[in-house]
N, C-alpha and C. Protein backbone atom coordinates (compact mmCIF):
# COMPACT_ATOMS: atom_id res chain seq x y z
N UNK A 1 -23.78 -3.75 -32.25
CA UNK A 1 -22.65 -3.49 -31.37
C UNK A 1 -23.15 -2.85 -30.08
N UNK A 2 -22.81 -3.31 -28.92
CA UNK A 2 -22.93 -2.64 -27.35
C UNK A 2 -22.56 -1.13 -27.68
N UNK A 3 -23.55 -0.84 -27.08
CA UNK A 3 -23.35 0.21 -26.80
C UNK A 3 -22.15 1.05 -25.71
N UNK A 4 -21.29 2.14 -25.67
CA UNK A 4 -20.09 1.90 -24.78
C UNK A 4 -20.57 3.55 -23.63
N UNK A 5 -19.93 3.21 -22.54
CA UNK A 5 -19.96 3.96 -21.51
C UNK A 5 -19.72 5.35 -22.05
N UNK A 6 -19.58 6.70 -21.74
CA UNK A 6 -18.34 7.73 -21.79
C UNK A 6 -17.23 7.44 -20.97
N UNK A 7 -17.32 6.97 -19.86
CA UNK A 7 -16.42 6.98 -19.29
C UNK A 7 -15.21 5.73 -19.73
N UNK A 8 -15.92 4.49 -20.43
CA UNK A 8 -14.82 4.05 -21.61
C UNK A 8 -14.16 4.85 -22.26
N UNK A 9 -12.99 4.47 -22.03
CA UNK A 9 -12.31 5.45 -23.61
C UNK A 9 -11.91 4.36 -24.25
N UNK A 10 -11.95 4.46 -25.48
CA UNK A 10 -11.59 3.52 -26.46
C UNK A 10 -11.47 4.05 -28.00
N UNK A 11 -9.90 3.09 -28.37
CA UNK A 11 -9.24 3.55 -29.61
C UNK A 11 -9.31 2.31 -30.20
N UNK A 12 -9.70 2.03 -31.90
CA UNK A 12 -9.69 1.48 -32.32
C UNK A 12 -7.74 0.98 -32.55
N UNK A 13 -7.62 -0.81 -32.49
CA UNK A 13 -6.67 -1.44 -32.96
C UNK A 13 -5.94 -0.94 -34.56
N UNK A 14 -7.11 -1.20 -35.24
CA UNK A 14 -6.69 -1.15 -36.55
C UNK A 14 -6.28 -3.18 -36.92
N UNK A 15 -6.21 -3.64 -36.35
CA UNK A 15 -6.66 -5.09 -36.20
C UNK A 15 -7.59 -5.76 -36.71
N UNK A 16 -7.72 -6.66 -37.42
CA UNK A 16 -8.90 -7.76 -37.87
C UNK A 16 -9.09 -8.79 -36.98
N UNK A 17 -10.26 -9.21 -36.29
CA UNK A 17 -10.92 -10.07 -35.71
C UNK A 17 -10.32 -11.35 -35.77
N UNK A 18 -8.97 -11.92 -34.74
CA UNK A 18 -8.47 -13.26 -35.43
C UNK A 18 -9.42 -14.51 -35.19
N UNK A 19 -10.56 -14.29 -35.19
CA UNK A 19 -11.83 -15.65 -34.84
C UNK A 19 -11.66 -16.04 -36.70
N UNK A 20 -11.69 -16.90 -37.06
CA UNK A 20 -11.52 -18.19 -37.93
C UNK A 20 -13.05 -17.33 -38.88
N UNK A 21 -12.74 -16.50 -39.83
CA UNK A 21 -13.95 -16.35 -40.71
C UNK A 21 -14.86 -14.76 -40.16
N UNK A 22 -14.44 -14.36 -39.60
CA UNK A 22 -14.81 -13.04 -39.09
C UNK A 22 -14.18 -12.00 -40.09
N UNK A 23 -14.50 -11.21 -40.52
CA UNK A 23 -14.13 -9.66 -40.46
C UNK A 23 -14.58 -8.23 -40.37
N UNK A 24 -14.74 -8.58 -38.87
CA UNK A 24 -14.91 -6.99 -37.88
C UNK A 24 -13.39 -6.70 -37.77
N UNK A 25 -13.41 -5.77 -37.39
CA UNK A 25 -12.19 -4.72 -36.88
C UNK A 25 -12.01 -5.87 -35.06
N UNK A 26 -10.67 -5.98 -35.02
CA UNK A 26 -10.10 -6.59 -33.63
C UNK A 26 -9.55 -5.14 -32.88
N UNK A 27 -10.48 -5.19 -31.88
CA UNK A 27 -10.53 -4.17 -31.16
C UNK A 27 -10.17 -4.39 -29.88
N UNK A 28 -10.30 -5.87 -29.79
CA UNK A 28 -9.82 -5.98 -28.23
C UNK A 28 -8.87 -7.41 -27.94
N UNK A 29 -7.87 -7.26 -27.58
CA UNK A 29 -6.60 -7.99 -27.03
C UNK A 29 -6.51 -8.84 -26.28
N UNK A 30 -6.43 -9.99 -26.54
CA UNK A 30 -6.73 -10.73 -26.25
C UNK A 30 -4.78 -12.50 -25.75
N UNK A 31 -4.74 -12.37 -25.17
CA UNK A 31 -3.26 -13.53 -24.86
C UNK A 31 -3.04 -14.98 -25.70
N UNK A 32 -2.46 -14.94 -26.89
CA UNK A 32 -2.10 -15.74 -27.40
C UNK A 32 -1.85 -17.61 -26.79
N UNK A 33 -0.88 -16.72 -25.63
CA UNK A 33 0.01 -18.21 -24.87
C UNK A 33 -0.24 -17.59 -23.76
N UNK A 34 -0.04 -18.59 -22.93
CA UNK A 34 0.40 -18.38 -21.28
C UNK A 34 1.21 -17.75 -20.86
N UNK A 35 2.23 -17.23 -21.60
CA UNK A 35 3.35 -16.14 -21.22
C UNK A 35 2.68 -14.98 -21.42
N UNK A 36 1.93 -14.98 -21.54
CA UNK A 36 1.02 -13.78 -21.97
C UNK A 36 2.11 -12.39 -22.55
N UNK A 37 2.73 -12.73 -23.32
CA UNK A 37 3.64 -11.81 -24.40
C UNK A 37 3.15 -11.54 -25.82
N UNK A 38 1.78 -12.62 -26.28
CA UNK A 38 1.86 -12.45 -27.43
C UNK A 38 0.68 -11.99 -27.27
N UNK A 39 0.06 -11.63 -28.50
CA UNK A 39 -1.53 -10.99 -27.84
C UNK A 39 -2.07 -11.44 -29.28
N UNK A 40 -3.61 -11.39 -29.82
CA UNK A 40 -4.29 -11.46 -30.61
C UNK A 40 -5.09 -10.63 -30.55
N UNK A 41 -6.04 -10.26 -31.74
CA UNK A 41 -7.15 -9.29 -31.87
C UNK A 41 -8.65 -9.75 -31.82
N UNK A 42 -9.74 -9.75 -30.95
CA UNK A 42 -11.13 -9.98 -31.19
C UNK A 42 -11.68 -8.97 -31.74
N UNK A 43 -13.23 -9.20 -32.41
CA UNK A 43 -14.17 -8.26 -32.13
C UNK A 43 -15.00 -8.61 -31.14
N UNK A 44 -15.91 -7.41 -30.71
CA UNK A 44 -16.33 -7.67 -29.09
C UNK A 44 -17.00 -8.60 -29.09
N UNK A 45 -17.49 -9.37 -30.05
CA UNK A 45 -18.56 -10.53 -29.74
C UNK A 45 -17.70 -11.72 -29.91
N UNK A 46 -16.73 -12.15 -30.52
CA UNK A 46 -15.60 -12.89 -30.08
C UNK A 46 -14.77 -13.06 -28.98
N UNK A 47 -14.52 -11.63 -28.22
CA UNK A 47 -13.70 -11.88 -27.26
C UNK A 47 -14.33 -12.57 -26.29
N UNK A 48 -15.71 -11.94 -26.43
CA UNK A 48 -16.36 -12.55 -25.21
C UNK A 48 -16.59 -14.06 -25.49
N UNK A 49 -16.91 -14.98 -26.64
CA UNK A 49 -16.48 -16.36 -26.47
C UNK A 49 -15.53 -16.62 -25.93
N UNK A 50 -14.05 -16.27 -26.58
CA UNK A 50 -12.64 -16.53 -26.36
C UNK A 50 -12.40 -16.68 -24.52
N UNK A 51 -13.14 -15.34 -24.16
CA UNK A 51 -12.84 -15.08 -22.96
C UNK A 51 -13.87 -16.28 -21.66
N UNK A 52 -14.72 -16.56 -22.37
CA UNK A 52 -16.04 -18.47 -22.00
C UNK A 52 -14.76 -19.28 -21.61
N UNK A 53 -13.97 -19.34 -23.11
CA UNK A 53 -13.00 -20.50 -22.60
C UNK A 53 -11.77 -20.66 -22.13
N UNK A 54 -11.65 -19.37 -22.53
CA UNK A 54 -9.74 -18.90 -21.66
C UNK A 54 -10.02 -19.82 -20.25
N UNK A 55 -9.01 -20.50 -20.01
CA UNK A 55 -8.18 -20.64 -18.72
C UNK A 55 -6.93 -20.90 -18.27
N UNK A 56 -6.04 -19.78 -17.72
CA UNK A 56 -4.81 -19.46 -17.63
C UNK A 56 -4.43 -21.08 -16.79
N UNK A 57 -5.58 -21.54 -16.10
CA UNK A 57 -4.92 -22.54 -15.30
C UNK A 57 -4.57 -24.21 -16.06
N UNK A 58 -5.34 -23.99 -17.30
CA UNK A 58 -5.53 -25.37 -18.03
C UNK A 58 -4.09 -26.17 -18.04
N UNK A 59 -4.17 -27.21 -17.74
CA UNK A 59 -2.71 -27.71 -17.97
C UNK A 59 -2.29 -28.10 -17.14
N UNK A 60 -2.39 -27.52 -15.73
CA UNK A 60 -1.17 -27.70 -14.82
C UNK A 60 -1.85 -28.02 -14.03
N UNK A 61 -0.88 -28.70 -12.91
CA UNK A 61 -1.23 -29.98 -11.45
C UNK A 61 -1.63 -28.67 -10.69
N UNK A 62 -2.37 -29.61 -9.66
CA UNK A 62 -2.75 -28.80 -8.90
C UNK A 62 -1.50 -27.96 -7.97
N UNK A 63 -0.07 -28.53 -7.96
CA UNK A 63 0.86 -27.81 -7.33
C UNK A 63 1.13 -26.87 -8.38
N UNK A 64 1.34 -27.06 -9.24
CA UNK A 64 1.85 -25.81 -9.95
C UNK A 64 0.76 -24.69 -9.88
N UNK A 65 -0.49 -24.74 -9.94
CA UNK A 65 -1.57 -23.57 -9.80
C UNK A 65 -1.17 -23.30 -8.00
N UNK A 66 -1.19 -24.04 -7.08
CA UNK A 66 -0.88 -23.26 -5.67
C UNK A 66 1.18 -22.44 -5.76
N UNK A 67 1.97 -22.92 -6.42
CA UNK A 67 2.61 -22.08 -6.14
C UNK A 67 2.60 -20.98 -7.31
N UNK A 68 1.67 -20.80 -8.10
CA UNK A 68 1.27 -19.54 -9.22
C UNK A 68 0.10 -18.71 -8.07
N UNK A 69 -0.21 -19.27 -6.94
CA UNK A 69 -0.68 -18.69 -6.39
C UNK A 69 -0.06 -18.05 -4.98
N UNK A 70 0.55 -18.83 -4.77
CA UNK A 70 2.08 -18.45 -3.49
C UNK A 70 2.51 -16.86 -3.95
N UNK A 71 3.25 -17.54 -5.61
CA UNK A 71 3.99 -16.45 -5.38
C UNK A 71 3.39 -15.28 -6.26
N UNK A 72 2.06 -15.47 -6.44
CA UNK A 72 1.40 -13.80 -6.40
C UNK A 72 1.19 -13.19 -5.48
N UNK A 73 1.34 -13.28 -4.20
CA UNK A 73 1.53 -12.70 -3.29
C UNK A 73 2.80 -11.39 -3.03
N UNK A 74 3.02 -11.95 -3.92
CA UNK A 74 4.50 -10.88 -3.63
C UNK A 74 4.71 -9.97 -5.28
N UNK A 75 3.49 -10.56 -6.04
CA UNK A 75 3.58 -9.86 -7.57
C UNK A 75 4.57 -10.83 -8.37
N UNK A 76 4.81 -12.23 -8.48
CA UNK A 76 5.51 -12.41 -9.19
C UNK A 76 6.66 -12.06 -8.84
N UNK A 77 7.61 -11.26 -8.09
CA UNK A 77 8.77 -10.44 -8.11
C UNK A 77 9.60 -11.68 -6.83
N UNK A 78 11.39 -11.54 -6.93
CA UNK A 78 11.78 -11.91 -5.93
C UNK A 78 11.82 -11.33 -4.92
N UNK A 79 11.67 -12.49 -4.02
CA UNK A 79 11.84 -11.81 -2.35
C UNK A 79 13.45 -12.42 -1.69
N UNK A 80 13.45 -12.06 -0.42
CA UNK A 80 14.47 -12.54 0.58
C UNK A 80 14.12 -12.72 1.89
N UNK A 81 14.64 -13.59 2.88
CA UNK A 81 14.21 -14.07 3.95
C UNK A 81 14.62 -12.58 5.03
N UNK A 82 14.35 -12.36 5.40
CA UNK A 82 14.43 -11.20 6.05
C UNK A 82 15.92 -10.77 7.53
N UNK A 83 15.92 -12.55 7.30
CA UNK A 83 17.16 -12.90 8.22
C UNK A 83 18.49 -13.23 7.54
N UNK A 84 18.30 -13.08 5.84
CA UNK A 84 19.46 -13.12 5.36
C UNK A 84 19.78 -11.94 4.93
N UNK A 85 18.46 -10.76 5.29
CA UNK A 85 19.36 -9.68 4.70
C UNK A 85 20.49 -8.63 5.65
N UNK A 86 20.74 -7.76 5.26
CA UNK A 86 22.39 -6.92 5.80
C UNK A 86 21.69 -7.20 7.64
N UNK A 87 22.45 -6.81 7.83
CA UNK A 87 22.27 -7.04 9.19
C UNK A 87 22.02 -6.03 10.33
N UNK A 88 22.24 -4.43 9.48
CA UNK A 88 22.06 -3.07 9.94
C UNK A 88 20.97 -3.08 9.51
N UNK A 89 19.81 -3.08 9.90
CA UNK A 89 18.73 -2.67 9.49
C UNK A 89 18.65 -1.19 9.97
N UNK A 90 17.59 -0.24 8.70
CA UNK A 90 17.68 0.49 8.42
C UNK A 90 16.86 1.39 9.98
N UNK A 91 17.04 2.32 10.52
CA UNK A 91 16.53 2.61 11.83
C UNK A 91 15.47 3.24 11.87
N UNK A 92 14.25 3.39 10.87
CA UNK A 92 12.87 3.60 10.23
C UNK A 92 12.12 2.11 10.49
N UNK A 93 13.07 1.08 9.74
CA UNK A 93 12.76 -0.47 9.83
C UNK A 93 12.47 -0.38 11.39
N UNK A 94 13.43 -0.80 12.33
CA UNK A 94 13.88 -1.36 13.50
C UNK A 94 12.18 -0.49 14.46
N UNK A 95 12.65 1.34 14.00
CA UNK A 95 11.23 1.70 14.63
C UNK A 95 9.99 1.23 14.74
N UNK A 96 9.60 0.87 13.41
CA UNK A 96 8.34 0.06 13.06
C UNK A 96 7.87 -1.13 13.62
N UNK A 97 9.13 -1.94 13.66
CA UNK A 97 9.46 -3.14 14.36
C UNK A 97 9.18 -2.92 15.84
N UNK A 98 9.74 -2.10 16.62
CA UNK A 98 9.20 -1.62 18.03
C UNK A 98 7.68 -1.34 18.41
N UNK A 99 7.15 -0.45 16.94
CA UNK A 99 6.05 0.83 17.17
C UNK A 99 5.21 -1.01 17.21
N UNK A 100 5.57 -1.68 16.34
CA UNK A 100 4.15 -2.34 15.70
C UNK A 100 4.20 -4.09 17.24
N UNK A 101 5.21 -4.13 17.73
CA UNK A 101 5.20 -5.34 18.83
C UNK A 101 5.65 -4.82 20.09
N UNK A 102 5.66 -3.65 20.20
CA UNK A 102 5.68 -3.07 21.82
C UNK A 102 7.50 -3.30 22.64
N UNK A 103 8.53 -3.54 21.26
CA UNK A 103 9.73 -3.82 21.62
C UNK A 103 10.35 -2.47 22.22
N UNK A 104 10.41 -2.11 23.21
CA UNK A 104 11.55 -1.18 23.92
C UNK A 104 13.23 -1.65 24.00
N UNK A 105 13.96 -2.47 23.62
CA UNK A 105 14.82 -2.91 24.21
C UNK A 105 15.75 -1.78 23.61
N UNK A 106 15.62 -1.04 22.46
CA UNK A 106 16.57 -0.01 22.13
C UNK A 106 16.25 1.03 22.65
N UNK A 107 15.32 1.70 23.72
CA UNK A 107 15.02 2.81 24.57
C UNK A 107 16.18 3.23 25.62
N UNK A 108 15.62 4.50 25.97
CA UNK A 108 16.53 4.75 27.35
C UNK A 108 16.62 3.99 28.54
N UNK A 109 17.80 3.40 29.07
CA UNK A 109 17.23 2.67 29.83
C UNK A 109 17.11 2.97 31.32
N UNK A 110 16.69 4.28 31.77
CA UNK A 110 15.91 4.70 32.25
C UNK A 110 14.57 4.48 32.76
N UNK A 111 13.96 4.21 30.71
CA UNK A 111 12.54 4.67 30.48
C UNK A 111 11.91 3.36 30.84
N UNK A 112 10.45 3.76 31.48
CA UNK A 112 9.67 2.43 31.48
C UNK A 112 8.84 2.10 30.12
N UNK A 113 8.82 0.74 30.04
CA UNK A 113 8.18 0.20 29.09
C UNK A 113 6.79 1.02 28.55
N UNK A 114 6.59 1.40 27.41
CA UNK A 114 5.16 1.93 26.92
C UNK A 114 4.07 0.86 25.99
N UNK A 115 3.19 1.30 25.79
CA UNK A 115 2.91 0.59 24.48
C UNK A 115 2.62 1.08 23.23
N UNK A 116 2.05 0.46 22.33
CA UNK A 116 1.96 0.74 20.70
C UNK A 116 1.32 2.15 20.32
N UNK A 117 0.33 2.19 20.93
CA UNK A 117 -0.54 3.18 21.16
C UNK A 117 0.43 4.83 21.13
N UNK A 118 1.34 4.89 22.37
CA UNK A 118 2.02 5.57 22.80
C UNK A 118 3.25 5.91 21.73
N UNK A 119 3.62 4.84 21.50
CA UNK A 119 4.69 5.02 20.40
C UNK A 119 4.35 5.07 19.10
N UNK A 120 3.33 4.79 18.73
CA UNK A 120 2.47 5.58 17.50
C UNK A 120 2.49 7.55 17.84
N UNK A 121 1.65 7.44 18.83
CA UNK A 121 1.98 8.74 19.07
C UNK A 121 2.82 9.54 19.07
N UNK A 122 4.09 9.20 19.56
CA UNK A 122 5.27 9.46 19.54
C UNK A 122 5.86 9.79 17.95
N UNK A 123 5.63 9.10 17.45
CA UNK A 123 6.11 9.36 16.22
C UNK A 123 5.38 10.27 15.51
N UNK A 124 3.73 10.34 15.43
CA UNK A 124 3.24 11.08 15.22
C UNK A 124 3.90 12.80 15.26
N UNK A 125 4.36 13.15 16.41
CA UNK A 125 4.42 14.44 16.76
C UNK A 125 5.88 13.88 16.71
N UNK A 126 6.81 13.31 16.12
CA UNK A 126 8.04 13.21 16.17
C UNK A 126 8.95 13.32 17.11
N UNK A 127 8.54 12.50 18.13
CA UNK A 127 9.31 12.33 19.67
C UNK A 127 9.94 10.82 19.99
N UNK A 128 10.99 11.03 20.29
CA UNK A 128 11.22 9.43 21.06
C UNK A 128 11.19 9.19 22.17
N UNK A 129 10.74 8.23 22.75
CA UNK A 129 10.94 7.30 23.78
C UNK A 129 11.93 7.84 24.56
N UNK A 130 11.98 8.11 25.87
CA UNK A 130 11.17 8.60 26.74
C UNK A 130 11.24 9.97 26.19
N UNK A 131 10.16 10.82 26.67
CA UNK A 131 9.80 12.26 26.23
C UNK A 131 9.11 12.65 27.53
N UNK A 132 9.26 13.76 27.49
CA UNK A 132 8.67 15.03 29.12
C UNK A 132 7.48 15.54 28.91
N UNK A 133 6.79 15.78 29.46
CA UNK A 133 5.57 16.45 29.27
C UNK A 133 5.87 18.06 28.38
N UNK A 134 6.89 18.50 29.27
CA UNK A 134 7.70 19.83 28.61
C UNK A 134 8.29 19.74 27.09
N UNK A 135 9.11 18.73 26.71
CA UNK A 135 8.99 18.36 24.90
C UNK A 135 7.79 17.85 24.56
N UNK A 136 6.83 17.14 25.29
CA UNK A 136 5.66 16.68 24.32
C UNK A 136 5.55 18.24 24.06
N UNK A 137 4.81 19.14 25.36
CA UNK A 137 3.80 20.37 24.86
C UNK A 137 4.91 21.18 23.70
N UNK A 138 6.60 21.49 24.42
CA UNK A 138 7.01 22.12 23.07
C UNK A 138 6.84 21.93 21.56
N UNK A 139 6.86 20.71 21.13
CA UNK A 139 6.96 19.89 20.03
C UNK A 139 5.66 20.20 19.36
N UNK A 140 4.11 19.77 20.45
CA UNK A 140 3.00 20.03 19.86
C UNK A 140 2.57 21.56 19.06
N UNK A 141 3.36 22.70 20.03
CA UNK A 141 3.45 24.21 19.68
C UNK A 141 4.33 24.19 18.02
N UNK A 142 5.23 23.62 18.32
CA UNK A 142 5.88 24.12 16.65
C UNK A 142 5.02 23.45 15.72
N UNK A 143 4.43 22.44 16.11
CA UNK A 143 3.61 21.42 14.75
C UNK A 143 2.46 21.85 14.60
N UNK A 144 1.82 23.01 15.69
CA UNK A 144 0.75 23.68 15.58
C UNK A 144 0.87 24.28 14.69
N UNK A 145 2.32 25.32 14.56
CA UNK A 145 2.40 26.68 14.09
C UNK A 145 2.87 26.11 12.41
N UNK A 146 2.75 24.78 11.99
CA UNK A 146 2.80 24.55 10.94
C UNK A 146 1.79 23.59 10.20
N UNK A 147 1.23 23.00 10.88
CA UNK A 147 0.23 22.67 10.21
C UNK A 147 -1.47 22.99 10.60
N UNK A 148 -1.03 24.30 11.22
CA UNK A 148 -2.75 24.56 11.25
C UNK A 148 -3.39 24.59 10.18
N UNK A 149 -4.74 24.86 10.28
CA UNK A 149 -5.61 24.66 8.88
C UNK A 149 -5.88 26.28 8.83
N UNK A 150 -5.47 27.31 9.95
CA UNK A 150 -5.47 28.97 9.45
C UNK A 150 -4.54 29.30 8.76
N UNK A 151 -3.14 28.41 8.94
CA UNK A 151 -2.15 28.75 8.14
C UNK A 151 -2.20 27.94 6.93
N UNK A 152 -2.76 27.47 6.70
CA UNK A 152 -2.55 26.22 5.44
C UNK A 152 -4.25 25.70 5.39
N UNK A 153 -4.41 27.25 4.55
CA UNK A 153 -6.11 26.98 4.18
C UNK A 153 -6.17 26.53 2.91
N UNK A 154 -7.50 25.82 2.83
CA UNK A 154 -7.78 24.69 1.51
C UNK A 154 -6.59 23.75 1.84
N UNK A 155 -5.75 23.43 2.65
CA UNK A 155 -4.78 22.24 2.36
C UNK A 155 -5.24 20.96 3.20
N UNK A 156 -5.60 20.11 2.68
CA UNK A 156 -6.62 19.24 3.20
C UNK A 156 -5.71 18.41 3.96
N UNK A 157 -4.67 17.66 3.23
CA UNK A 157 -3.28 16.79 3.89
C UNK A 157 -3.16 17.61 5.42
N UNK A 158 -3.25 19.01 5.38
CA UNK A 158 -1.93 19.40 6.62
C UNK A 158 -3.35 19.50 7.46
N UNK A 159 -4.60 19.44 7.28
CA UNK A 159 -5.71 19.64 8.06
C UNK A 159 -5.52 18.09 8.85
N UNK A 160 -5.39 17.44 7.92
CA UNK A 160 -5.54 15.73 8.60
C UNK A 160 -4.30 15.68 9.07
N UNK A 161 -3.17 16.33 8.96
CA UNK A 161 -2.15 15.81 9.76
C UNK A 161 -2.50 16.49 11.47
N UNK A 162 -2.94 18.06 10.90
CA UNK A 162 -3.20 18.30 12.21
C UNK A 162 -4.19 18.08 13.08
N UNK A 163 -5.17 17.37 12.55
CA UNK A 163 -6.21 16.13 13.34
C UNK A 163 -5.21 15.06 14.38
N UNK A 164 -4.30 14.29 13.24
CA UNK A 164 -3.16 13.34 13.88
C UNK A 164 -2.21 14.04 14.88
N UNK A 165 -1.84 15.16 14.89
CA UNK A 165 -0.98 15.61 16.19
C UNK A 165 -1.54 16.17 16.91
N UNK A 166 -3.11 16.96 16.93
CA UNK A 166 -4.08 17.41 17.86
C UNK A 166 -4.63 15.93 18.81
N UNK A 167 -4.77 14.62 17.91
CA UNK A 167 -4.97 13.49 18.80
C UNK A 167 -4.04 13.02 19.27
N UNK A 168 -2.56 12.67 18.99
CA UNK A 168 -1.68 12.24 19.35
C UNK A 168 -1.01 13.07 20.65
N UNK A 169 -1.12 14.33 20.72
CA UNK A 169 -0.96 15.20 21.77
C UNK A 169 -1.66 14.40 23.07
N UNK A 170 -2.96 15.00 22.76
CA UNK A 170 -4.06 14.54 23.86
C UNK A 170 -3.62 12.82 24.30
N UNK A 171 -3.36 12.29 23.51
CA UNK A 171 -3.41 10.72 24.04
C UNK A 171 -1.92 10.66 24.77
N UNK A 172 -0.78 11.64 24.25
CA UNK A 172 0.15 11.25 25.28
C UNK A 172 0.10 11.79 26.51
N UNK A 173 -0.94 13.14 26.36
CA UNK A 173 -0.44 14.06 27.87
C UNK A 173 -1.51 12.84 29.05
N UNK A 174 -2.58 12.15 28.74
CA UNK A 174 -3.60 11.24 29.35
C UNK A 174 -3.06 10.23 29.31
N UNK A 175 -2.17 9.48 28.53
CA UNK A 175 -1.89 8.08 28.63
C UNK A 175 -0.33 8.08 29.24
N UNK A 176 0.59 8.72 28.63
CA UNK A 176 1.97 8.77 28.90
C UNK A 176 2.89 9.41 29.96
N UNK A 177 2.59 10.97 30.33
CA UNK A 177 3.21 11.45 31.11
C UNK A 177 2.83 11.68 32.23
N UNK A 178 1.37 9.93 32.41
CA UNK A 178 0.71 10.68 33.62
C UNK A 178 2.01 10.56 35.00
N UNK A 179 1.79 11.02 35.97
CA UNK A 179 2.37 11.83 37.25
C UNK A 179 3.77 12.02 37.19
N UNK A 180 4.25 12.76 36.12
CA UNK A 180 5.02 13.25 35.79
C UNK A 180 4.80 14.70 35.79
């Protein structure tokens, strides 16, 4: 018998070896059918034949293996077209939708167009579109006074957040509010 890792953990089945004339202990589990609901028992030098000739794909046209492959993309699970769903999209959604294709059309309309960069930032330090140099620096002061790494020692998360609003600062006061 192989020898096993520590870092295996392993509990015996209590199972007999279903290979045709074997009896080792079936220790390892093995898929009956293609629905993969039913299971059987190997011992390890069986499974590993079993497992030579397993193929989930045997059987089927080549369309049926591309859409077993379509729709693992999504886990098996249903989806929806994105244009049939409610029609309020949620205003986290719609942001993302802006942050990630440079869409301003729900901004002040005031404000001049920014880009991704900027509105990453923005969110970063939790500002919208358009913002002052005077709320950027306020905003950066309260997010200081909470996620420093003097106030929130050993906390590794609020160290990296305050990496992300120590850069996000700097990139808006240089990229965003220049001559303002």
């Amino acid at each position: 018998m192989a020898k096993r890792r520590k870092s295996e953990s392993f509990e015996p089945s209590g199972q007999r070896c279903a290979w045709s004339g074997c009896y080792e202990p079936g220790d390892f589990r093995a898929p009956r059918r293609k629905d993969l609901r039913e299971f059987q028992w190997f011992c390890e030098g069986h499974i590993r034949e079993f497992n030579k000739q397993w193929n989930y794909f045997e059987g089927m046209t080549e369309a049926e293996i591309y859409e077993f492959q379509r729709d693992a993309t999504t886990g098996h699970r249903p989806t929806w077209r994105i244009d049939q769903m409610h029609r309020n999209l949620d205003h986290k959604v719609e942001e993302a939708f802006r942050r990630m294709f440079g869409d301003n059309r729900h901004a002040h309309p005031d404000a001049k167009p920014i880009g991704a960069r900027e509105l990453d930032a923005l969110a970063v330090m939790n500002l919208e579109h358009p913002a002052t140099k005077r709320s950027i620096k306020a905003q950066y002061r309260t997010l200081v006074k909470k996620y420093h790494p003097d106030v929130n020692r050993g906390n590794k998360r609020a160290e990296e957040t305050f990496k992300k609003i120590t850069h996000a600062y700097h990139h808006l006061l240089a990229h965003y509010v220049e001559g303002k």
